[in-house]
C-alpha atoms as a PDB file:
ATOM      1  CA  UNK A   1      39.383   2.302  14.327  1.00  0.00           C
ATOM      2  CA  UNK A   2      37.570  -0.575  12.709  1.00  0.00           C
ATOM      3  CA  UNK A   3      34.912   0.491  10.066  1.00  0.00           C
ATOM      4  CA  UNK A   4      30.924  -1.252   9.506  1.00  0.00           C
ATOM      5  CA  UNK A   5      32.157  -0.686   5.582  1.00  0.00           C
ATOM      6  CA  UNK A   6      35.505  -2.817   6.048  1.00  0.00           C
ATOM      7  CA  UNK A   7      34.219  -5.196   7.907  1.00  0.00           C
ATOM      8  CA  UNK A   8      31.096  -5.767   5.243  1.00  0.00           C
ATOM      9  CA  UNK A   9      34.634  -5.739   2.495  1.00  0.00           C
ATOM     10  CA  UNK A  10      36.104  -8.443   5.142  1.00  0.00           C
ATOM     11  CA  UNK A  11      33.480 -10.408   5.343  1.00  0.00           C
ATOM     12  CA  UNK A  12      32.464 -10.577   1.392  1.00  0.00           C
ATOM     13  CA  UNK A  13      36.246 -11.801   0.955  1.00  0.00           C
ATOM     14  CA  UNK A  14      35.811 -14.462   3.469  1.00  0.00           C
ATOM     15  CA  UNK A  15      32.873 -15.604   1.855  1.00  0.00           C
ATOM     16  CA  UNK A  16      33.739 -15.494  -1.979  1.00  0.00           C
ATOM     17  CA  UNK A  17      37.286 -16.149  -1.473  1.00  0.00           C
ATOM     18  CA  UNK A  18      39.176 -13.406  -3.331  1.00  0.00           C
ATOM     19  CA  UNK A  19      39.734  -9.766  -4.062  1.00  0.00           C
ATOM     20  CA  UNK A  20      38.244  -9.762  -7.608  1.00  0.00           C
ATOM     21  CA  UNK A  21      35.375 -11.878  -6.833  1.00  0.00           C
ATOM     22  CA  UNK A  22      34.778  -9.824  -3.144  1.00  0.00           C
ATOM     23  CA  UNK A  23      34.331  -6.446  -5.798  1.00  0.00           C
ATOM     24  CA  UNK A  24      32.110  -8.362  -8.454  1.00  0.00           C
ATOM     25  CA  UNK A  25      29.795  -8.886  -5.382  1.00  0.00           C
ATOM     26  CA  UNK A  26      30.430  -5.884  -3.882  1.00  0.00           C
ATOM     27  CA  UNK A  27      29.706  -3.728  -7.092  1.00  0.00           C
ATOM     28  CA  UNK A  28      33.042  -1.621  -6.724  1.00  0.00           C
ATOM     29  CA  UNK A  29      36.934  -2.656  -8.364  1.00  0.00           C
ATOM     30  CA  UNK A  30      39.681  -5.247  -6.945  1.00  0.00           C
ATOM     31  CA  UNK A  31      41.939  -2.436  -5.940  1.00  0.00           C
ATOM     32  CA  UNK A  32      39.031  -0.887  -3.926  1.00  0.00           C
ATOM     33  CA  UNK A  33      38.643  -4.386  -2.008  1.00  0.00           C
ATOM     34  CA  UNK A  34      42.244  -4.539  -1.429  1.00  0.00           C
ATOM     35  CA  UNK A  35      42.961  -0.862  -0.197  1.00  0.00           C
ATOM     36  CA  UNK A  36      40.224  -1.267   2.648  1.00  0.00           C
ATOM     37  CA  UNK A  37      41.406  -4.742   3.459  1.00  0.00           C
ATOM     38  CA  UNK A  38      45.021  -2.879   4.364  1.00  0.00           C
ATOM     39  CA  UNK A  39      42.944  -0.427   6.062  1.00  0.00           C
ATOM     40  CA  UNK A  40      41.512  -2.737   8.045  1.00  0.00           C
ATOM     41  CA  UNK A  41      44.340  -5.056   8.855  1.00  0.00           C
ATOM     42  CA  UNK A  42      46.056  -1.602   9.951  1.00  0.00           C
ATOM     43  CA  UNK A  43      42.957  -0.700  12.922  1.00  0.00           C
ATOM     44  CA  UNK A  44      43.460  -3.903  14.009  1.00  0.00           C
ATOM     45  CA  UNK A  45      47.160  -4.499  14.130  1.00  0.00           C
ATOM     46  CA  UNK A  46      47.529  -7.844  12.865  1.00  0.00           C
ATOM     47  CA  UNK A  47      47.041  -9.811   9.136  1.00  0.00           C
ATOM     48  CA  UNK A  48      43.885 -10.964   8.561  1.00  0.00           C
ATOM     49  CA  UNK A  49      44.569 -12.738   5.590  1.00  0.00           C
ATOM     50  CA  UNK A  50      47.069 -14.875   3.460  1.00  0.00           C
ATOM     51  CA  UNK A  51      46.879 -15.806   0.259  1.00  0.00           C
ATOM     52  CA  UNK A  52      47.290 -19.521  -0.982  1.00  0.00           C
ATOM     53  CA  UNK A  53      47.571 -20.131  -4.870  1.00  0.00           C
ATOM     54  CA  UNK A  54      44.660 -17.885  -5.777  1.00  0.00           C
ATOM     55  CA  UNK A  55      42.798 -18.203  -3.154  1.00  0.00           C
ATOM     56  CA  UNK A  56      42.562 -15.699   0.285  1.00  0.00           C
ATOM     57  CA  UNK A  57      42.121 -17.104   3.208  1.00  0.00           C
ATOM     58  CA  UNK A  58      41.608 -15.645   6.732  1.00  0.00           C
ATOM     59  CA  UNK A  59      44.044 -15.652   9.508  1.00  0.00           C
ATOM     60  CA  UNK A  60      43.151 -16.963  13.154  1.00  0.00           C
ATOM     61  CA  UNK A  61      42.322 -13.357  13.997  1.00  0.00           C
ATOM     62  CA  UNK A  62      40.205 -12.885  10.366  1.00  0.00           C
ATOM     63  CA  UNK A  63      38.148 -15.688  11.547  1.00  0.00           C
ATOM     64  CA  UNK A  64      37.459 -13.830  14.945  1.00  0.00           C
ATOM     65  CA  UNK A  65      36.656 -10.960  13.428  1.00  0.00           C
ATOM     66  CA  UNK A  66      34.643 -12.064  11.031  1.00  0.00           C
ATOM     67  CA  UNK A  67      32.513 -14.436  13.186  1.00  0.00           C
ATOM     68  CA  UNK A  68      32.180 -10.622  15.445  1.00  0.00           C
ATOM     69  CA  UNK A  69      31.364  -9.165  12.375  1.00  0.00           C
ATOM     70  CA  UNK A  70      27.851 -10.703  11.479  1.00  0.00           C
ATOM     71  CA  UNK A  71      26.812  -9.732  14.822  1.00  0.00           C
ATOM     72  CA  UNK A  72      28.105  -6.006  14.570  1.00  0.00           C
ATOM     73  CA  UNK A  73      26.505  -5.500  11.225  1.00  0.00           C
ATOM     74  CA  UNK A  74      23.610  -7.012  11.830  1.00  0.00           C
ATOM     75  CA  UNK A  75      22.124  -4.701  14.707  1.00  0.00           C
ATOM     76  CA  UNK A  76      24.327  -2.044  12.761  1.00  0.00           C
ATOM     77  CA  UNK A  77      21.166  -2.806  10.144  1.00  0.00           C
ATOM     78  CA  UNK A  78      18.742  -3.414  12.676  1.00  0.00           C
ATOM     79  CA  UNK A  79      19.676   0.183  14.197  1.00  0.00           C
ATOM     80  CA  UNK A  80      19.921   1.834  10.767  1.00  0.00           C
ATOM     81  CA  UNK A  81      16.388   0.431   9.824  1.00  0.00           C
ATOM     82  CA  UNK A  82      14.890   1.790  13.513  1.00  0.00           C
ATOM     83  CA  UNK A  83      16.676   5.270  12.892  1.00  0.00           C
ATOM     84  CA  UNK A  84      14.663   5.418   9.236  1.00  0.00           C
ATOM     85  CA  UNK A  85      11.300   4.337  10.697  1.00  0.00           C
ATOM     86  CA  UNK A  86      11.865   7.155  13.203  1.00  0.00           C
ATOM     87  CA  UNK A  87      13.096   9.586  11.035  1.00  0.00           C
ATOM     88  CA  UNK A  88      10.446   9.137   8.536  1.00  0.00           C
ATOM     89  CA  UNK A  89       7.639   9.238  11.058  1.00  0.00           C
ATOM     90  CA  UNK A  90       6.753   5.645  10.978  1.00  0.00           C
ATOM     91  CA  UNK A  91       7.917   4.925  14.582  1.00  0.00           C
ATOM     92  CA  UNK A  92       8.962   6.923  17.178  1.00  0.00           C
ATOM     93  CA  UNK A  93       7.518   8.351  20.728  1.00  0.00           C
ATOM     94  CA  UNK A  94       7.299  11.995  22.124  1.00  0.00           C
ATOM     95  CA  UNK A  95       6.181  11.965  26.084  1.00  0.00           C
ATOM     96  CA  UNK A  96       3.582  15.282  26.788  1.00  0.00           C
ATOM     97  CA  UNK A  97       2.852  17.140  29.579  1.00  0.00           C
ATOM     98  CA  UNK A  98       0.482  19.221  29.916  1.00  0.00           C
ATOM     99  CA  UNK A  99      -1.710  21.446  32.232  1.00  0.00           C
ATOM    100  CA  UNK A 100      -5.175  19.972  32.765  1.00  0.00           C
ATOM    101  CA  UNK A 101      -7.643  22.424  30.401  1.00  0.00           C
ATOM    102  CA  UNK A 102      -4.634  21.967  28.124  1.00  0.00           C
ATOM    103  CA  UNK A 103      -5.019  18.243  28.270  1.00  0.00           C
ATOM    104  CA  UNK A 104      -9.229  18.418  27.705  1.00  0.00           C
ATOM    105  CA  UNK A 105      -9.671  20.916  25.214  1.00  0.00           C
ATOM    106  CA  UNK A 106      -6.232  21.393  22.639  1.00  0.00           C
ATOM    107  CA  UNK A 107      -4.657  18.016  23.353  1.00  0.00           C
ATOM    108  CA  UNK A 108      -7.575  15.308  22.081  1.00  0.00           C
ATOM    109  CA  UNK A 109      -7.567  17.679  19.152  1.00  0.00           C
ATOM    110  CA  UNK A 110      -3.832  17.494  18.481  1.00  0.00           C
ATOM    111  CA  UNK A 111      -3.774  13.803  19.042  1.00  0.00           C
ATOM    112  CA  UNK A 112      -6.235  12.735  16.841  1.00  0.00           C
ATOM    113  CA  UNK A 113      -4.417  14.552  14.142  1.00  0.00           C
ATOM    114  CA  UNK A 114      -1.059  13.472  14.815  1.00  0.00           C
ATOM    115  CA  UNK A 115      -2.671   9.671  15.145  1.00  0.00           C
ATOM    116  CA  UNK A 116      -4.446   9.906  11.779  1.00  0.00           C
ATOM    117  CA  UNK A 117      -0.612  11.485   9.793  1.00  0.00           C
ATOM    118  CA  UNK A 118       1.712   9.105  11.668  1.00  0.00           C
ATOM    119  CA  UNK A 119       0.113   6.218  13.193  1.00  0.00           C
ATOM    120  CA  UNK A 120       3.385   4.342  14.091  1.00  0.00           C
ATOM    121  CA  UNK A 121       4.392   7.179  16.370  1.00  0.00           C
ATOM    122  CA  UNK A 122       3.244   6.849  19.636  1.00  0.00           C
ATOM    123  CA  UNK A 123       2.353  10.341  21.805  1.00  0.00           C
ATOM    124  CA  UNK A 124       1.953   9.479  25.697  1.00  0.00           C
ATOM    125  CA  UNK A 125       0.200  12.356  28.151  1.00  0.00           C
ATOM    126  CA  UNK A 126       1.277  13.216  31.623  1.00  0.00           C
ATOM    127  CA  UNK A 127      -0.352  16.910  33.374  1.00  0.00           C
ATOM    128  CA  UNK A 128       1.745  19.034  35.219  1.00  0.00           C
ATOM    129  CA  UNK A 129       1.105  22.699  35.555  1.00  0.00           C
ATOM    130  CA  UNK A 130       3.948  25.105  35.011  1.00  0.00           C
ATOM    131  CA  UNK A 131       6.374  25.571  36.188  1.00  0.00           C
ATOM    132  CA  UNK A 132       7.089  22.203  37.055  1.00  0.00           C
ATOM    133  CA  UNK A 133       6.023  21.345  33.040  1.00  0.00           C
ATOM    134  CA  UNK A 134       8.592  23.138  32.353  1.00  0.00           C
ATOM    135  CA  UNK A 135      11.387  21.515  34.975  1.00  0.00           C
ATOM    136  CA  UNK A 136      10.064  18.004  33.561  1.00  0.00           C
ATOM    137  CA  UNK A 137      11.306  19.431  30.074  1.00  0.00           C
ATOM    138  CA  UNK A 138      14.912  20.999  30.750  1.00  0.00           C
ATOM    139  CA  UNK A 139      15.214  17.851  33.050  1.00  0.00           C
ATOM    140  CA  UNK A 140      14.643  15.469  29.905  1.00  0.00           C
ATOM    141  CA  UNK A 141      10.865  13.648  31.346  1.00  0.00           C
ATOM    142  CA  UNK A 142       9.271  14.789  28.344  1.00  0.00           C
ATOM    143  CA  UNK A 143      10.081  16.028  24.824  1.00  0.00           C
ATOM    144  CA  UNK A 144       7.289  18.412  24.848  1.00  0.00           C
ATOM    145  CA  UNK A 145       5.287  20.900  27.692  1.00  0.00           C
ATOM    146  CA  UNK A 146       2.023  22.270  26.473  1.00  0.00           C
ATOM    147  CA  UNK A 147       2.377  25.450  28.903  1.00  0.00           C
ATOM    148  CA  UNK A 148       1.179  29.145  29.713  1.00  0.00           C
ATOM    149  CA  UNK A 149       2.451  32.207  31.425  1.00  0.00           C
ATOM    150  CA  UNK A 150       0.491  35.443  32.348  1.00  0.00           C
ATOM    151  CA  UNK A 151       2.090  38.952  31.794  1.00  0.00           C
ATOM    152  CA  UNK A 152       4.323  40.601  34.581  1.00  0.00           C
ATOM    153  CA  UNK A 153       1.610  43.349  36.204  1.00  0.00           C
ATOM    154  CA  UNK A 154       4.021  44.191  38.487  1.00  0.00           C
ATOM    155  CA  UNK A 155       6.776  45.814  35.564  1.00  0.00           C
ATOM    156  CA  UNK A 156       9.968  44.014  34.513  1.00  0.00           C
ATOM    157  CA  UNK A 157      10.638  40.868  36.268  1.00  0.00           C
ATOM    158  CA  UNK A 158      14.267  39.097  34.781  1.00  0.00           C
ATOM    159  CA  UNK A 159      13.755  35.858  35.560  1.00  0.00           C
ATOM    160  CA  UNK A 160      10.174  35.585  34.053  1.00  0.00           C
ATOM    161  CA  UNK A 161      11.055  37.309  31.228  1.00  0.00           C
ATOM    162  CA  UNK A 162      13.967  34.966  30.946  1.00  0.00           C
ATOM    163  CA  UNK A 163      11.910  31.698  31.850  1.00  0.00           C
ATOM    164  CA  UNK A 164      11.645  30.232  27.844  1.00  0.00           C
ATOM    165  CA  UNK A 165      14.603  31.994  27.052  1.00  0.00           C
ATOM    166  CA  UNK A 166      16.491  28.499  26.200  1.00  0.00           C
ATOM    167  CA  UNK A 167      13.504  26.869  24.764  1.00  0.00           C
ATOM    168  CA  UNK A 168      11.894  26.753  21.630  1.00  0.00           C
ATOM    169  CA  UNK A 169       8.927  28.338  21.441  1.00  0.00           C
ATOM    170  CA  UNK A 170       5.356  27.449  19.752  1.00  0.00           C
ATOM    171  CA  UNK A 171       2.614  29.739  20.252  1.00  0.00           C
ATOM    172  CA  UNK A 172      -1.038  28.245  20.083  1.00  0.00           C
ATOM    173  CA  UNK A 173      -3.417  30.816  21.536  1.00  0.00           C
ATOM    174  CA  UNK A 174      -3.876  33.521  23.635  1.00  0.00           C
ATOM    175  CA  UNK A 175      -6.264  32.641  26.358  1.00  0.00           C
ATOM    176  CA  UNK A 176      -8.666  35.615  28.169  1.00  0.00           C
ATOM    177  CA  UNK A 177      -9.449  35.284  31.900  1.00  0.00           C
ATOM    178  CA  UNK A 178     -13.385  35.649  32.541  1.00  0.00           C
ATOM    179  CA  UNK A 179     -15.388  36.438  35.906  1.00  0.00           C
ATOM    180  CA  UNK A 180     -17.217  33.921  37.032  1.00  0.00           C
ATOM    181  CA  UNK A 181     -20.234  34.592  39.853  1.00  0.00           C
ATOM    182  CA  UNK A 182     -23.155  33.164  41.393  1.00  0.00           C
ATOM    183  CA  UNK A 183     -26.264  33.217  39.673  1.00  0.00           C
ATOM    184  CA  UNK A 184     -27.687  35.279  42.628  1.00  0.00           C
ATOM    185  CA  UNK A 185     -24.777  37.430  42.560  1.00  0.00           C
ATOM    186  CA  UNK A 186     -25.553  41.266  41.784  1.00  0.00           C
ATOM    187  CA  UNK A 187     -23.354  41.276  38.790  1.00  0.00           C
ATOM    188  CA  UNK A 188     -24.759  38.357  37.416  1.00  0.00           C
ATOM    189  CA  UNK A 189     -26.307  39.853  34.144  1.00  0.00           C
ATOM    190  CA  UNK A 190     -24.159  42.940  34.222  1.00  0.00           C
ATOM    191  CA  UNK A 191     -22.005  41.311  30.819  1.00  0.00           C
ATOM    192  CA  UNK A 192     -18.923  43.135  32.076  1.00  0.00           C
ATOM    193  CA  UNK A 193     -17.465  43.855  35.567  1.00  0.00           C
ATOM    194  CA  UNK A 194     -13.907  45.671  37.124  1.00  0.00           C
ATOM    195  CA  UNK A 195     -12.008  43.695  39.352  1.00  0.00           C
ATOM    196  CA  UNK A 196     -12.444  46.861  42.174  1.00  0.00           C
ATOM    197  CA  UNK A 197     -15.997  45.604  41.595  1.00  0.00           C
ATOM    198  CA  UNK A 198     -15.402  42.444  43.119  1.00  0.00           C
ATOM    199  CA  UNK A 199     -13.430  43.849  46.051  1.00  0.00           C
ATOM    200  CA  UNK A 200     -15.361  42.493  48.558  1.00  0.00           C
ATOM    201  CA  UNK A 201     -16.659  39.301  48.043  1.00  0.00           C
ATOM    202  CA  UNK A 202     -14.566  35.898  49.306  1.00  0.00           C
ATOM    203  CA  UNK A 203     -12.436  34.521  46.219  1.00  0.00           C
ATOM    204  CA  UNK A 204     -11.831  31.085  44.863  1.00  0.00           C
ATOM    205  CA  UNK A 205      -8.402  31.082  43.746  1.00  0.00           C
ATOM    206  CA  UNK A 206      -6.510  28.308  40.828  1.00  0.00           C
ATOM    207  CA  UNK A 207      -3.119  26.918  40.409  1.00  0.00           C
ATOM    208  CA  UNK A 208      -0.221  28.420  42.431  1.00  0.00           C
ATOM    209  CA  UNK A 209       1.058  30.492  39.079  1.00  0.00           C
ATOM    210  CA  UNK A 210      -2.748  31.592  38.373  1.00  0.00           C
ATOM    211  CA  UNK A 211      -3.573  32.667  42.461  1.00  0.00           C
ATOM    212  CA  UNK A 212       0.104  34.376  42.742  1.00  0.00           C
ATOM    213  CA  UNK A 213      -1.164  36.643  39.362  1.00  0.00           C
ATOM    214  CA  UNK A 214      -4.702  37.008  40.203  1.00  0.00           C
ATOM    215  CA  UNK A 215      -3.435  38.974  43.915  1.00  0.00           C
ATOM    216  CA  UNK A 216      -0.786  40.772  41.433  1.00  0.00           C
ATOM    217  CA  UNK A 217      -3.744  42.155  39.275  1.00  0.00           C
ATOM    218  CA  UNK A 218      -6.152  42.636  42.100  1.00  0.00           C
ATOM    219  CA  UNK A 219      -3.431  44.658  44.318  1.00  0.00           C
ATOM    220  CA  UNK A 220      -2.502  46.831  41.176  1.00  0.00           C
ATOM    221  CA  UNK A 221      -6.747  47.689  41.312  1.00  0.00           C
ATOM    222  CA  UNK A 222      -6.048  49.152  44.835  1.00  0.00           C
ATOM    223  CA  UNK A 223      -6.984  45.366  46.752  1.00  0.00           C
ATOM    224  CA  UNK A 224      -6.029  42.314  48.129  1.00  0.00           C
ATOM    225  CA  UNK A 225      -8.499  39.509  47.440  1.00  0.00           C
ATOM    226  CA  UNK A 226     -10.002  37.916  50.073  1.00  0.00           C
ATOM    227  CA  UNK A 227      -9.153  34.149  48.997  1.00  0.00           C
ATOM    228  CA  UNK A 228     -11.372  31.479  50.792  1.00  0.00           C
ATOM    229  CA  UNK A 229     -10.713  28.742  48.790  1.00  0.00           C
ATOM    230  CA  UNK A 230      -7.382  27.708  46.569  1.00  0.00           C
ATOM    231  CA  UNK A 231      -8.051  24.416  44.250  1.00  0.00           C
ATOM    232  CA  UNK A 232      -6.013  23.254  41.083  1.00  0.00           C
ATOM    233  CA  UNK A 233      -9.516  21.455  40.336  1.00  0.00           C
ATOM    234  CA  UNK A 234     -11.258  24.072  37.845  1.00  0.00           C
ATOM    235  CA  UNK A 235     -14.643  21.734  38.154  1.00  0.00           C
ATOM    236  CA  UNK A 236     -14.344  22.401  42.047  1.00  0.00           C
ATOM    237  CA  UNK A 237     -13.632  26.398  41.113  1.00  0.00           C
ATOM    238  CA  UNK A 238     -17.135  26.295  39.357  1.00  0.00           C
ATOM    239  CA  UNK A 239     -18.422  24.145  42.040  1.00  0.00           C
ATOM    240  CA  UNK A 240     -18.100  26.612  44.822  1.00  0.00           C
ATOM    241  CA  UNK A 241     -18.480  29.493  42.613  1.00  0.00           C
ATOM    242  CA  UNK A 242     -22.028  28.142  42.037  1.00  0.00           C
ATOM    243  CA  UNK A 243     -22.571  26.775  45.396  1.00  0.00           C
ATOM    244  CA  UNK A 244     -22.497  30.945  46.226  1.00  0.00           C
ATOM    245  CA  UNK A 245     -18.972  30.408  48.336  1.00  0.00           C
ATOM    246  CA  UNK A 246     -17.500  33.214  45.947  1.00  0.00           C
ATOM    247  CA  UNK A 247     -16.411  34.997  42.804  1.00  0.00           C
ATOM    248  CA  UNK A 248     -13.401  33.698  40.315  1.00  0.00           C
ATOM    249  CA  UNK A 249     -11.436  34.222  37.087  1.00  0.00           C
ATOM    250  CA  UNK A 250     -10.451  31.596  34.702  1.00  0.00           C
ATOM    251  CA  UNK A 251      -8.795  31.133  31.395  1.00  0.00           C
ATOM    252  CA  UNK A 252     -11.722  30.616  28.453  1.00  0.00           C
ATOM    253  CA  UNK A 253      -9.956  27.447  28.138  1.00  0.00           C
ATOM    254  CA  UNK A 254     -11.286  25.984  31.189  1.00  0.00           C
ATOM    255  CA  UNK A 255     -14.757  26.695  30.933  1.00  0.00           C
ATOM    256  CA  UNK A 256     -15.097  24.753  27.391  1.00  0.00           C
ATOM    257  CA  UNK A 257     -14.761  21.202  28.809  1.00  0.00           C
ATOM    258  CA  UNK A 258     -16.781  22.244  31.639  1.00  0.00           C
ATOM    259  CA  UNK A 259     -20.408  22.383  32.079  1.00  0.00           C
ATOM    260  CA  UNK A 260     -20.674  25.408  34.203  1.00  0.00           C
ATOM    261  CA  UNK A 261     -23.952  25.110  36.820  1.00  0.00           C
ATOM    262  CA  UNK A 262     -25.406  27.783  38.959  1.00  0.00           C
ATOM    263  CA  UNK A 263     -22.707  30.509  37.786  1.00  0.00           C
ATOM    264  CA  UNK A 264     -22.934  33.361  35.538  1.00  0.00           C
ATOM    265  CA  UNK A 265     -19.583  34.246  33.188  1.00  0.00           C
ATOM    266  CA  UNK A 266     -18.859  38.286  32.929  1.00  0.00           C
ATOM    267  CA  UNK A 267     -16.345  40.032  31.075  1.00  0.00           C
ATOM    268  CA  UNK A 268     -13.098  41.274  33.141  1.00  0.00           C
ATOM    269  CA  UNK A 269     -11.963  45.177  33.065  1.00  0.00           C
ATOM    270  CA  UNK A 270      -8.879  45.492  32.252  1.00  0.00           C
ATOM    271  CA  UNK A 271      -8.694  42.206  29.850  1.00  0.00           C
ATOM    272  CA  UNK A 272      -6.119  39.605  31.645  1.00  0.00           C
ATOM    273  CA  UNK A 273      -4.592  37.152  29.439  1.00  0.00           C
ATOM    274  CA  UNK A 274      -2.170  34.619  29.403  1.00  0.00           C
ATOM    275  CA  UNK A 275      -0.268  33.172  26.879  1.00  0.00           C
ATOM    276  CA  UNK A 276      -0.606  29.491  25.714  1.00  0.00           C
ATOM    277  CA  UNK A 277       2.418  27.558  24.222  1.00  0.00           C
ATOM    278  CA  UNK A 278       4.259  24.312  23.497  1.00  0.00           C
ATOM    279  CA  UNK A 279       7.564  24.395  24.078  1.00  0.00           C
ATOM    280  CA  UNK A 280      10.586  22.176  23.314  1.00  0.00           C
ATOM    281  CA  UNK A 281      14.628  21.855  23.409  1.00  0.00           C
ATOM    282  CA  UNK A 282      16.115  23.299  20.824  1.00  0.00           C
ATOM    283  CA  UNK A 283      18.037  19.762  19.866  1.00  0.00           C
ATOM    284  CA  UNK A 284      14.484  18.031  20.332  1.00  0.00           C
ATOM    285  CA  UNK A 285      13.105  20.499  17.730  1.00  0.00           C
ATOM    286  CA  UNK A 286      14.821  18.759  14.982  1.00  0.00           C
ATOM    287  CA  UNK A 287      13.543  15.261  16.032  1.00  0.00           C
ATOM    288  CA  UNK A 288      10.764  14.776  13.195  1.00  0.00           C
ATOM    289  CA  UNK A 289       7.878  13.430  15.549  1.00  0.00           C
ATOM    290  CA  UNK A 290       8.728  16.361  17.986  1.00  0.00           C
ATOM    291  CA  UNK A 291       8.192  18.815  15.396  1.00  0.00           C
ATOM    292  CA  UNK A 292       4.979  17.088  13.410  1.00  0.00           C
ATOM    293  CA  UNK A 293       3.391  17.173  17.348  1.00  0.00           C
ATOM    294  CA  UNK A 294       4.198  20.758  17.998  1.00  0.00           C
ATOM    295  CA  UNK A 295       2.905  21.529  14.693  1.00  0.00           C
ATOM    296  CA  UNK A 296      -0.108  19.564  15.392  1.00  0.00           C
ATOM    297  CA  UNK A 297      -0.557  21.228  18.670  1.00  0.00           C
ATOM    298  CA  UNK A 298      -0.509  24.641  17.081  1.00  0.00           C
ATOM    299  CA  UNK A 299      -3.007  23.990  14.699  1.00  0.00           C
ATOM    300  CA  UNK A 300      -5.030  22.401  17.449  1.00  0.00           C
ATOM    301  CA  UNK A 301      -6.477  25.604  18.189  1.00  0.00           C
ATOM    302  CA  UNK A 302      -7.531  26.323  14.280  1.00  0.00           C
ATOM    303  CA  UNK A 303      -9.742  22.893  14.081  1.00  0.00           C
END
């Protein structure tokens, strides 16, 4: 196999004429030079050079390969210097997805950070609840999901327990669920209410992860939620929630980019929370911009 080192040897030769004067340039000794020039000529099967009085000089097949060689080692270089920038964080990409109150309230945060450290690396956004975030990952669309799960109500479930088995794993918060109702609404300056409290009003239901656990925790009360209305829109949840159409839960996370009209917030009996994290391959981990954004996205919370 032909080696970037003995063809840099070869081509130092071709250019300076001899052994002795290849090493002077090459700051190593003569026998050096003329071991790796065997080595060479060995990989590729064939002389490469002759000597004439004191004088080397290259074969038809040193010529070739040296004329190759400039070429080789030059985006050899070019590679080696784009490897470095990325490595030390001066270029470099990581592709994000993310769940939309993800994307409004933790993700500006974490960007602006990870702009201001590394400016040459460049961080581009895409929103995707879970679990298809987390497809996009294993299936190699992104380097990083920004994602959540809610606990198993229903007792020990393998596959959910085994869903980030594979990944890495960075926590970032832990996210309550909060009532919201009408302003009109009975509850509305009650501070705290039980889901059985709620049994019989009409229901505006989230995503399909936060719907399926929201029936999970209401049927585990002793009721199935009426749901009128199903929207991955958290604006629209408020909307109709304030328009009087019905009651809803939703992360604390999604109320802080939203300006909540005509709605009153109460706390939920028992406390529902999910579980907010980034999460990565384990090979991706080691990539230095992967890492500096998880970090980044972690402390997100903290500013």
């Amino acid at each position: 196999m032909i080696e970037a080192r003995h063809l840099r040897v070869l081509r130092a030769v071709a250019r300076t004429g001899s052994f002795s004067a290849a090493a002077r340039e090459l700051g190593c000794t003569q026998p050096a030079v003329s071991q790796q020039m065997k080595a060479l000529e060995q990989s590729a099967g064939t002389p490469l050079l002759i000597r004439t009085g004191r004088e080397m000089r290259l074969t038809q097949a040193g010529e070739a390969l040296v004329r190759h060689a400039t070429g080789i080692l030059a985006g050899l270089t070019a590679a080696e210097e784009e490897v470095a920038a990325i490595a030390g964080l001066r270029a470099g990409r990581v592709r994000l997805v993310s769940f939309p109150s993800g994307s409004s309230t933790l993700v500006p945060t974490a960007l602006a950070a990870m702009r201001a450290a590394h400016p040459g690396t460049r961080v581009s956004l895409v929103e995707a609840e879970p679990p298809r975030s987390i497809e996009m990952l294993r299936n190699g669309d992104c380097e990083i999901a920004l994602a959540f799960r809610y606990p198993d109500v229903r007792g020990a479930d393998p596959a959910a327990e085994a869903e980030w088995d594979d990944l890495v794993v960075r926590p970032v918060l832990v996210d309550r669920l909060v009532g919201l109702v009408p302003e009109a609404h009975p509850l509305a300056g009650a501070g705290t209410a039980c889901f059985t409290d709620l049994a019989g009003d009409p229901w505006i239901a989230g995503c399909p992860r936060c719907r399926r656990h929201l029936v999970e925790v209401c049927e585990g009360a002793g009721f199935t939620p009426r749901i009128d209305f199903a929207t991955d829109d958290y604006p629209a949840v408020i909307g109709l929630v304030g328009a009087g159409l019905g009651v809803a839960v939703l992360p604390e996370l999604a109320l802080e980019s939203v300006r909540a009209k005509g709605v009153r917030t109460v706390a939920m009996e028992p406390c529902v929370q999910r579980e907010v994290v980034a999460l990565t391959l384990p090979d991706l981990a080691q990539v230095p911009a992967v890492e500096a954004m998880l970090g980044r996205l972690a402390g997100a919370v903290r500013r």
